[in-house]
C-alpha atoms as a PDB file:
ATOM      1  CA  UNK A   1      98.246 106.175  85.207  1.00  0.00           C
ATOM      2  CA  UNK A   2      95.701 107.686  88.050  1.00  0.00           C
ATOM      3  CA  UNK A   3      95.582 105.244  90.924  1.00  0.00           C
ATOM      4  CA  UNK A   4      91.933 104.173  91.264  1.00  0.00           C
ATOM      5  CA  UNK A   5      90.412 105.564  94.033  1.00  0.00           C
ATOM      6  CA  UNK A   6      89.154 102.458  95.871  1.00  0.00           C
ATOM      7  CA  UNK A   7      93.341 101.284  95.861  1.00  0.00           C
ATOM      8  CA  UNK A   8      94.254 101.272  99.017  1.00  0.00           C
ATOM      9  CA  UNK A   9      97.976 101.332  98.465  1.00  0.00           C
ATOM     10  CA  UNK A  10      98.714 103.166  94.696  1.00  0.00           C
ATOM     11  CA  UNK A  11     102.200 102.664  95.934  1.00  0.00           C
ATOM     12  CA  UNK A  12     101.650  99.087  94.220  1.00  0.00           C
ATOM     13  CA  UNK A  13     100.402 100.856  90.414  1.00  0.00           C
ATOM     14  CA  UNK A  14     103.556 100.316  88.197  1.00  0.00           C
ATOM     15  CA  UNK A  15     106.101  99.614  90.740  1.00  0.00           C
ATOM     16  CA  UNK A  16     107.148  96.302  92.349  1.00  0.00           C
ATOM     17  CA  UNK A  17     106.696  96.362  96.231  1.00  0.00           C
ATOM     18  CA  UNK A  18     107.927  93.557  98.667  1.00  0.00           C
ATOM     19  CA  UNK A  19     104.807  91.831  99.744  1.00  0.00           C
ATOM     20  CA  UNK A  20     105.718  90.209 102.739  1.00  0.00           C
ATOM     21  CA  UNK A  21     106.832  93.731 104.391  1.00  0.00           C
ATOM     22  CA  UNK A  22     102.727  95.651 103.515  1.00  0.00           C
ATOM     23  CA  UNK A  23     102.010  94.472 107.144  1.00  0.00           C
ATOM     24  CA  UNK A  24     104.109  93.419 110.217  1.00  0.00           C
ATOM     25  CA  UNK A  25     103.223  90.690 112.663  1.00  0.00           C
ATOM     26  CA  UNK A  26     101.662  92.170 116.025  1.00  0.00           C
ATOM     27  CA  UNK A  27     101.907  90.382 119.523  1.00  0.00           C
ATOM     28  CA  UNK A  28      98.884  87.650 120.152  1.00  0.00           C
ATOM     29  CA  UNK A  29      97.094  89.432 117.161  1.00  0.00           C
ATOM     30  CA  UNK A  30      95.691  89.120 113.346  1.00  0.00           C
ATOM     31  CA  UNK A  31      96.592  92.245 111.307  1.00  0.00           C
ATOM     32  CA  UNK A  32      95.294  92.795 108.008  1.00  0.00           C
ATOM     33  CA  UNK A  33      95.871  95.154 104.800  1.00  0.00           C
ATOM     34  CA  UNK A  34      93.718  95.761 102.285  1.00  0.00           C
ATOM     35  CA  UNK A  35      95.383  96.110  98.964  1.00  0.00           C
ATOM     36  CA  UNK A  36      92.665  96.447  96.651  1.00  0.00           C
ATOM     37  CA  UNK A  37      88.843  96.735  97.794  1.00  0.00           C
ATOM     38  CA  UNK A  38      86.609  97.001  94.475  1.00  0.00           C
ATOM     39  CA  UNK A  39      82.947  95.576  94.287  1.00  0.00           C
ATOM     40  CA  UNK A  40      84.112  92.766  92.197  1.00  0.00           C
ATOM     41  CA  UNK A  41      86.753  91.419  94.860  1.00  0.00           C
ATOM     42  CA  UNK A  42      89.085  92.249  97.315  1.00  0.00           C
ATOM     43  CA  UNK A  43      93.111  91.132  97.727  1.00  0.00           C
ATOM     44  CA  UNK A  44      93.759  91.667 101.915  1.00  0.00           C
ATOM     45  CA  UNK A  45      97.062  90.521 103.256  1.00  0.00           C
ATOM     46  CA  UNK A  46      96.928  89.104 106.628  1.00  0.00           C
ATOM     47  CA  UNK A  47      99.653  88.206 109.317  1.00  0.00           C
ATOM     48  CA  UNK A  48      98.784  86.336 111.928  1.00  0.00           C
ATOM     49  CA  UNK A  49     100.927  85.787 115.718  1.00  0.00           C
ATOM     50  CA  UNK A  50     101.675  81.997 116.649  1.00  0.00           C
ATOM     51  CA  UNK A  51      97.860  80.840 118.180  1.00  0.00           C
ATOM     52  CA  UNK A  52      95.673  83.423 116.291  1.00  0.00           C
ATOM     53  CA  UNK A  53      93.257  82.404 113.872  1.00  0.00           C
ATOM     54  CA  UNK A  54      89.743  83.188 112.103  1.00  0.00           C
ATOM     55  CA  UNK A  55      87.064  81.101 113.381  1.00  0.00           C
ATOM     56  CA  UNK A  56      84.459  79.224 111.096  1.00  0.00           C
ATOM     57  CA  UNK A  57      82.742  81.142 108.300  1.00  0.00           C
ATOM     58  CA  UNK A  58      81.608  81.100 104.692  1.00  0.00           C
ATOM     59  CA  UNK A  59      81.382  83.275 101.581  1.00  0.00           C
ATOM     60  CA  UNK A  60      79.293  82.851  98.713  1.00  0.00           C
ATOM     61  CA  UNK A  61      82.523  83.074  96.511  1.00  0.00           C
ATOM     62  CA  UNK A  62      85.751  81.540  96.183  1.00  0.00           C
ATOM     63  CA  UNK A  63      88.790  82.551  97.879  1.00  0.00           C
ATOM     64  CA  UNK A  64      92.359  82.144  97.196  1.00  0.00           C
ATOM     65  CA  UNK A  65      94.874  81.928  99.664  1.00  0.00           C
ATOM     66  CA  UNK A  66      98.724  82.123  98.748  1.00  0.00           C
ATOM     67  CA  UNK A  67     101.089  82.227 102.317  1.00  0.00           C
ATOM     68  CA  UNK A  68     103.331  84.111 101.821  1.00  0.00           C
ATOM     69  CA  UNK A  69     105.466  83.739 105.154  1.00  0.00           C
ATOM     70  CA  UNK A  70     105.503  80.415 107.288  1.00  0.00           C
ATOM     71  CA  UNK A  71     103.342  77.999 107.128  1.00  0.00           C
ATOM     72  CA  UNK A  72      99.154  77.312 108.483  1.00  0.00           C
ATOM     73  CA  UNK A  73      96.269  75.251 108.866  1.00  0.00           C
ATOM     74  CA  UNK A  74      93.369  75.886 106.776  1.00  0.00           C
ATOM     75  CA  UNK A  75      90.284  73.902 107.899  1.00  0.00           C
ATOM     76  CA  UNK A  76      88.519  73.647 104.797  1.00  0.00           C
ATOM     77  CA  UNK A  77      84.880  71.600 105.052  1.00  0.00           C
ATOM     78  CA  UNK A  78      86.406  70.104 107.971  1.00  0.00           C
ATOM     79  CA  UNK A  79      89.486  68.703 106.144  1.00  0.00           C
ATOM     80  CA  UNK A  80      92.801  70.042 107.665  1.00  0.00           C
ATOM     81  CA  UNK A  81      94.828  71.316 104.730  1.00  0.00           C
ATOM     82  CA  UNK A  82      98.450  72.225 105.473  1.00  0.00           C
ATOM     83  CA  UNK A  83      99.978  75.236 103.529  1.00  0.00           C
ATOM     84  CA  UNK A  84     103.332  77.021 103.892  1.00  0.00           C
ATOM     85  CA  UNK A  85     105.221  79.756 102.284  1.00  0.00           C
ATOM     86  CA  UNK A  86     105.003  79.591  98.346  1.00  0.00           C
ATOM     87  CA  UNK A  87     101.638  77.344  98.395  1.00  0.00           C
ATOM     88  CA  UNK A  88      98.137  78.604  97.187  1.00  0.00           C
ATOM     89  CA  UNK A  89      94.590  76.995  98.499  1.00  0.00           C
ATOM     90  CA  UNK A  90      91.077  77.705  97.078  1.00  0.00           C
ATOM     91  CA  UNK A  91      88.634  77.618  99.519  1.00  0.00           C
ATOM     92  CA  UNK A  92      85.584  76.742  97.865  1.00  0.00           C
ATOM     93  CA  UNK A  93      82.252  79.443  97.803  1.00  0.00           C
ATOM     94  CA  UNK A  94      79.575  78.354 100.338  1.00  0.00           C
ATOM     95  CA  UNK A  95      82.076  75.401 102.276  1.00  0.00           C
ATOM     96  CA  UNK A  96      82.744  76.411 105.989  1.00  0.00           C
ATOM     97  CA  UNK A  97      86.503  77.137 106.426  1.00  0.00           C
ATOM     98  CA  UNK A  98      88.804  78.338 109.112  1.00  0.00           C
ATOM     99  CA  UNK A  99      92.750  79.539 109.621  1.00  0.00           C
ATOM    100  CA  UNK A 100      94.875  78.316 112.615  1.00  0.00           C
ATOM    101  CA  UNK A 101      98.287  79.320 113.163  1.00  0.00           C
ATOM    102  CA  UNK A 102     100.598  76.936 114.655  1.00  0.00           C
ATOM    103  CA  UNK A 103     103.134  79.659 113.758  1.00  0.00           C
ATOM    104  CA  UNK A 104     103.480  83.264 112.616  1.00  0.00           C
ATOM    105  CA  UNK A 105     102.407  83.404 108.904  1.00  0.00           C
ATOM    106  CA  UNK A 106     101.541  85.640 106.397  1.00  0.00           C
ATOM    107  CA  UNK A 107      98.651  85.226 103.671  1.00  0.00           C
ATOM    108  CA  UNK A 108      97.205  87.504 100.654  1.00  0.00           C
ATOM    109  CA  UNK A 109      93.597  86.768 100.505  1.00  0.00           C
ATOM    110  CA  UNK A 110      91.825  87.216  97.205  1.00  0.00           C
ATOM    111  CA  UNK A 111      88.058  87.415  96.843  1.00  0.00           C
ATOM    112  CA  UNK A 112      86.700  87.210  93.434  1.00  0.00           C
ATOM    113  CA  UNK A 113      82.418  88.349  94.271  1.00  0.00           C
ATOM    114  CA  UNK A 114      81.390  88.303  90.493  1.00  0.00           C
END
């Protein structure tokens, strides 16, 4: 199988690859990894240092989030929603939303745009 040229990583076609270690934490940063960026949707992996965050925004689509290291704060239409390690949120198209970490965490971010 050809990897698709808008794959970011083919490493990931047919093989099983440890999530968690596609992007390291950085120092007082957010550092993110696209693993798949097609028209229809992207899935970006994100790690974000203790006191980092993304600041108040919308999309005209839904996005699932599934941490996949430590735990965070997902403001969600101005409802704190607690997530950690294992969990998955929807964040609903066209509701404001924001990420706070307390802690170091991980997330994979899927966009579905269709």
């Amino acid at each position: 199988m050809k990897p698709d040229k808008n794959t970011v990583l083919p490493s990931c076609i047919a093989n099983a690859v440890n999530l968690a270690g596609l992007v390291e934490y950085a120092a007082d940063s957010v550092v993110s990894k696209t693993i798949i960026d097609k028209s229809v949707g992207t899935v970006t992996l994100f790690a974000f240092d203790a006191g980092q965050g993304l600041s108040e925004h919308q999309t005209p689509y839904d996005a699932l989030v599934q941490i996949v290291d430590g735990s965070a704060i997902l403001i969600i239409g101005g409802k704190d929603v607690n997530a950690s390690a294992g969990q998955i949120v929807v964040m609903p198209a066209n509701v404001p939303h924001a990420v706070q970490a307390k802690e170091r965490f991980k997330m994979l971010l899927i966009m579905i745009k269709a």
